[in-house]
Protein backbone atom coordinates (compact mmCIF):
# COMPACT_ATOMS: atom_id res chain seq x y z
CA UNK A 1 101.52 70.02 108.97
CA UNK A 2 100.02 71.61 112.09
CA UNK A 3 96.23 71.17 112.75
CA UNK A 4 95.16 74.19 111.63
CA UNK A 5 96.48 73.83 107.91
CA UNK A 6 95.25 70.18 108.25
CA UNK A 7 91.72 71.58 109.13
CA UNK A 8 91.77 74.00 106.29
CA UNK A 9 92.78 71.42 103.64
CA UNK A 10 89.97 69.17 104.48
CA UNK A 11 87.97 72.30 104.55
CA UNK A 12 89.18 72.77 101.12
CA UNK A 13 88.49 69.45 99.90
CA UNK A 14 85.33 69.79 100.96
CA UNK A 15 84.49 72.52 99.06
CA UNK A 16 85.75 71.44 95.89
CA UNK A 17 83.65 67.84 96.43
CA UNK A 18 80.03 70.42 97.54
CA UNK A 19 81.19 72.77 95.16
CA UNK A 20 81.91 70.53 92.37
CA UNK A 21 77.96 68.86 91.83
CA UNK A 22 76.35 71.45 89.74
CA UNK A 23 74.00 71.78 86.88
CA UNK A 24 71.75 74.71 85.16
CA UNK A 25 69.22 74.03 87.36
CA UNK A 26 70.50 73.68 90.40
CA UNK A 27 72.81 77.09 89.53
CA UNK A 28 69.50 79.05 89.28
CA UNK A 29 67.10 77.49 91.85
CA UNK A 30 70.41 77.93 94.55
CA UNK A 31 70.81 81.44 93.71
CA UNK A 32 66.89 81.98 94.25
CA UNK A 33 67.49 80.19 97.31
CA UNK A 34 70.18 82.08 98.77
CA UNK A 35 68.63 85.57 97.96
CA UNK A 36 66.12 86.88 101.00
CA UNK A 37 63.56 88.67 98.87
CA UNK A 38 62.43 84.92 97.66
CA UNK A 39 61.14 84.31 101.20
CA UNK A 40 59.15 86.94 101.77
CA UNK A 41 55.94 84.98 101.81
CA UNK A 42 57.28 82.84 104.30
CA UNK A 43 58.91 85.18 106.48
CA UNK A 44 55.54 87.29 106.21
CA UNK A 45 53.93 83.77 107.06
CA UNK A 46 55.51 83.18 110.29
CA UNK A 47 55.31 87.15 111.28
CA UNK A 48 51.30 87.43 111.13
CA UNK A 49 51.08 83.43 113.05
CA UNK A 50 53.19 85.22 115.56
CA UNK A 51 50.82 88.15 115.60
CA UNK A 52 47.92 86.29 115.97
CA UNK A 53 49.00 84.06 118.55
CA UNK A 54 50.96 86.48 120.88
CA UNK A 55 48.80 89.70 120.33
CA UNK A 56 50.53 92.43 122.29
CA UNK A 57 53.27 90.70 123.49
CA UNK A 58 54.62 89.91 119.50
CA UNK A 59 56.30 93.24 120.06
CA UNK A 60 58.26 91.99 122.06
CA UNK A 61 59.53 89.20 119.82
CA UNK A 62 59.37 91.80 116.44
CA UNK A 63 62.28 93.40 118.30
CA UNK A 64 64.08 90.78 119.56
CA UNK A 65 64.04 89.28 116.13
CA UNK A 66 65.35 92.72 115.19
CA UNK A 67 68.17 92.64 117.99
CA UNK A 68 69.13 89.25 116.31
CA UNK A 69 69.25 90.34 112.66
CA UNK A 70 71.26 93.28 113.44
CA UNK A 71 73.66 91.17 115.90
CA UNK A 72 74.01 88.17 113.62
CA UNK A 73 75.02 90.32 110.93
CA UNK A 74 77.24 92.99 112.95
CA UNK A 75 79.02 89.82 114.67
CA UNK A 76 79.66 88.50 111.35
CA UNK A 77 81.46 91.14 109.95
CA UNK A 78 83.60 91.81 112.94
CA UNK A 79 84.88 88.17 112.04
CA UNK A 80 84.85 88.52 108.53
CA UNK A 81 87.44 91.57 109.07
CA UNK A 82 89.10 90.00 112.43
CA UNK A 83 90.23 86.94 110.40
CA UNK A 84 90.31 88.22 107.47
CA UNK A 85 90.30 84.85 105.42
CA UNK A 86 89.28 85.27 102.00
CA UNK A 87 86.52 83.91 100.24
CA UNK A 88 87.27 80.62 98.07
CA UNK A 89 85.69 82.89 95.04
CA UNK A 90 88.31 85.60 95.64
CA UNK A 91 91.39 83.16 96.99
CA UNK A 92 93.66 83.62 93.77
CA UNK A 93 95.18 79.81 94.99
CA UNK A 94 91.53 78.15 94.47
CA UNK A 95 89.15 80.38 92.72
CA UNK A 96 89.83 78.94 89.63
CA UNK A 97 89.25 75.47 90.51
CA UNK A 98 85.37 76.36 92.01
CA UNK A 99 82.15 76.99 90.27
CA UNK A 100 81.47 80.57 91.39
CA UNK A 101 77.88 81.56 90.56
CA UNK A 102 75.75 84.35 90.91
CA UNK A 103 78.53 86.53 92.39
CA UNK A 104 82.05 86.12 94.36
CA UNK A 105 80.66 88.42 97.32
CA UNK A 106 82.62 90.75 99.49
CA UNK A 107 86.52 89.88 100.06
CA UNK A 108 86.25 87.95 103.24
CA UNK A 109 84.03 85.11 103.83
CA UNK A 110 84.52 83.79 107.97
CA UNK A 111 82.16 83.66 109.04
CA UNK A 112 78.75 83.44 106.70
CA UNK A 113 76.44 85.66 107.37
CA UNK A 114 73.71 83.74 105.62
CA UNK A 115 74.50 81.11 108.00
CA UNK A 116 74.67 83.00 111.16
CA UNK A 117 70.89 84.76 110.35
CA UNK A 118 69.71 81.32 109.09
CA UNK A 119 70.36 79.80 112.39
CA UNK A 120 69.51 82.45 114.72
CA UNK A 121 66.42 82.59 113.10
CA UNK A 122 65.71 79.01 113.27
CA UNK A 123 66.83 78.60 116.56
CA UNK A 124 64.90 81.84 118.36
CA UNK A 125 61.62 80.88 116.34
CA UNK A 126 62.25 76.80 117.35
CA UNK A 127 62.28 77.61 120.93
CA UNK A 128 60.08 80.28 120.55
CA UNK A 129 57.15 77.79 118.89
CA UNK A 130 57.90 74.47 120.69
CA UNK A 131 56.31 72.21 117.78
CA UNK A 132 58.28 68.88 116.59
CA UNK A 133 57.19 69.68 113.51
CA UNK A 134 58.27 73.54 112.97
CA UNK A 135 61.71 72.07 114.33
CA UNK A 136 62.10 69.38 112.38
CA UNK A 137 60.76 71.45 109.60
CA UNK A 138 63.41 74.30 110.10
CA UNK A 139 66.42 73.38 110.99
CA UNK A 140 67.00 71.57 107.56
CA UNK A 141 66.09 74.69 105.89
CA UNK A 142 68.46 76.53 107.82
CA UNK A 143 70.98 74.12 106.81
CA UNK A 144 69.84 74.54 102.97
CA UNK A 145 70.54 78.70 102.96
CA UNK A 146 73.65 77.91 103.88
CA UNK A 147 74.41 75.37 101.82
CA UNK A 148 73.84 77.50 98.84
CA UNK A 149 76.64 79.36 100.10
CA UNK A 150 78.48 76.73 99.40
CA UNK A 151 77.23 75.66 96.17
CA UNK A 152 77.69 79.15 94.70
CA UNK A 153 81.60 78.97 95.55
CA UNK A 154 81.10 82.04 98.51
CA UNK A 155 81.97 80.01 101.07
CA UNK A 156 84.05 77.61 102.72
CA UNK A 157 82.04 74.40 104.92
CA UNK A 158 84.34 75.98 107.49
CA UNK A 159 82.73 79.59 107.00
CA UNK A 160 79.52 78.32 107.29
CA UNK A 161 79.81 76.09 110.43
CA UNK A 162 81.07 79.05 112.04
CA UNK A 163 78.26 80.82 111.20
CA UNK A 164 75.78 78.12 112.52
CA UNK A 165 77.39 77.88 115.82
CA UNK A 166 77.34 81.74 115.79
CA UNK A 167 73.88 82.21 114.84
CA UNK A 168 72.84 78.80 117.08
CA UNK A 169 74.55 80.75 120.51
CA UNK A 170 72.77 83.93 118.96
CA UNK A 171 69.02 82.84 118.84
CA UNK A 172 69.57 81.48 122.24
CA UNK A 173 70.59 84.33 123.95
CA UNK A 174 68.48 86.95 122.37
CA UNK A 175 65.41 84.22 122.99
CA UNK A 176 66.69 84.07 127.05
CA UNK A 177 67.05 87.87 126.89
CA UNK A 178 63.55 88.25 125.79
CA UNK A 179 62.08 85.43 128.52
CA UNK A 180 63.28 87.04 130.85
CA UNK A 181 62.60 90.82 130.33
CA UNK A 182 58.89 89.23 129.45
CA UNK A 183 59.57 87.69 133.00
CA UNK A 184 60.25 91.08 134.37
CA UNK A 185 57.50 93.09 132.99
CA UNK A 186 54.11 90.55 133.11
CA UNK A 187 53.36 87.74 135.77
CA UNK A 188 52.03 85.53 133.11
CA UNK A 189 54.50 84.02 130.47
CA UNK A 190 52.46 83.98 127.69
CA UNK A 191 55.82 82.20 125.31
CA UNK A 192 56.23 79.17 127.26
CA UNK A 193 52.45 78.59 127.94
CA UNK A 194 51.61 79.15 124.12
CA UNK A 195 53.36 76.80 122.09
CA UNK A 196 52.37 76.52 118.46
CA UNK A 197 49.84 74.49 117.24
CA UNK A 198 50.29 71.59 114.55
CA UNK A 199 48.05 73.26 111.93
CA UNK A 200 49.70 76.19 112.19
CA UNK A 201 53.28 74.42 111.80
CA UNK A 202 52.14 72.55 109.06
CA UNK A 203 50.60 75.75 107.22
CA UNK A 204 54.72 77.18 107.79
CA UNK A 205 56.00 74.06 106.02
CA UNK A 206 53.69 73.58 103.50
CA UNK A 207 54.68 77.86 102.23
CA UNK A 208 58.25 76.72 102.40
CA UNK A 209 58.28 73.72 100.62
CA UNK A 210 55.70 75.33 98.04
CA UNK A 211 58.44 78.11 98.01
CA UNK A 212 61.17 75.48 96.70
CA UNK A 213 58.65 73.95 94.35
CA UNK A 214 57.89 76.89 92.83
CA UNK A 215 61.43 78.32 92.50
CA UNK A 216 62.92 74.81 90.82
CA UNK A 217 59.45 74.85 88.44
CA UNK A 218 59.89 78.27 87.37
CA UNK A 219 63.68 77.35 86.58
CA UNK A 220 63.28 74.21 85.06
CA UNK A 221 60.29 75.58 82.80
CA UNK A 222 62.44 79.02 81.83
CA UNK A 223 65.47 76.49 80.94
CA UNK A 224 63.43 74.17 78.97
CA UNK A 225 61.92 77.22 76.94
CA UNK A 226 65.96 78.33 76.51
CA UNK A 227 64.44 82.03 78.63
CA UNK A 228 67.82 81.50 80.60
CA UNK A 229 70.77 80.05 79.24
CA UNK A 230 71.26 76.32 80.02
């Protein structure tokens, strides 16, 4: 067995252990997890902070985070179609061994895009913000979007650490970009000389855990009153 078939059966058995810890609960709260419109709130959150505290200059981050978005996503489908290696949820040889919920996705799954605009987004707003506790804060709920990639059977591990890494070298290079055309265009660097504060980190943390609160409630009380189908 060469290393690459050795990599993708552990990557297999990997997926079937993730894949195979499910319940109700979890099936719904992961699903509300993994879809974007559920953070609005906190996306929203982090958008006006960034207004506040950067004034005129948050244009410039409102389109870098745009650049990164479209990038992150483009990138990922180039590799999706490039490799071309099929989703576990549409892979005839394991499909039926994986709990697929919520829906199988398009055909090809390497790399995640979830993954790759998790982490870009984590990592351009981490070095943007400079605060231990944003950062300690948001790179485990990177981690848990893609996860639930994982959980609904739409991903491989593999698919999604190649979306980290690709999101990951993303936000750093659209965040450098931006430094230094901010560099180029004002004497004063207003991003490294205005980290965020620890109030404002912990108002970012306290949305997104009230978020996942909220979203496992709401579940677990629609469940319990048999509104969804248990």
């Amino acid at each position: 067995m060469d290393i690459l078939n050795l990599i993708k059966s552990w990557d297999r058995a990997l997926l079937l252990f993730l894949n195979g810890h499910h319940s109700p609960l979890w099936d719904y709260t992961m699903t509300l997890f993994t879809l974007t419109p559920t953070w609005i709130i906190f996306y929203g959150l982090i958008l006006v902070i960034i207004t506040k505290k950067y004034d005129k200059k948050a244009l410039f981050i409102f389109v870098s985070i745009t650049l990164m978005i479209v990038c992150a996503d483009q990138l990922a489908g180039v590799l999706k179609h490039t490799v071309q290696r099929l989703r576990p949820s549409n892979d005839p040889t394991i499909s039926y061994l994986i709990h697929a919920f919520y829906n199988k996705g398009g055909q090809f799954g390497f790399v995640s895009a979830h993954a790759a605009n998790a982490f870009s987004f984590a990592t351009f707003s981490l070095l943007l913000f400079k605060n231990r506790r944003y950062t300690a804060f948001i790179l485990p709920w990177a981690a848990m979007i893609a996860y639930t990639r994982i959980y609904l059977g739409v991903h491989y591990p593999g698919d999604i650490l190649g979306g980290a890494v690709l999101g990951i070298g993303i936000g750093i290079g659209v965040y450098k970009l931006m430094t230094y055309a901010e560099s180029r265009l004002s004497p004063v660097n207003l991003f490294a000389r205005n980290p965020m504060k620890d109030k404002e980190a912990n108002l970012i943390i306290i949305t997104g855990c009230f978020i996942m609160i909220m979203c496992l409630g709401i579940i677990g009380l629609l469940l319990k009153e048999g509104v969804i189908p248990g």
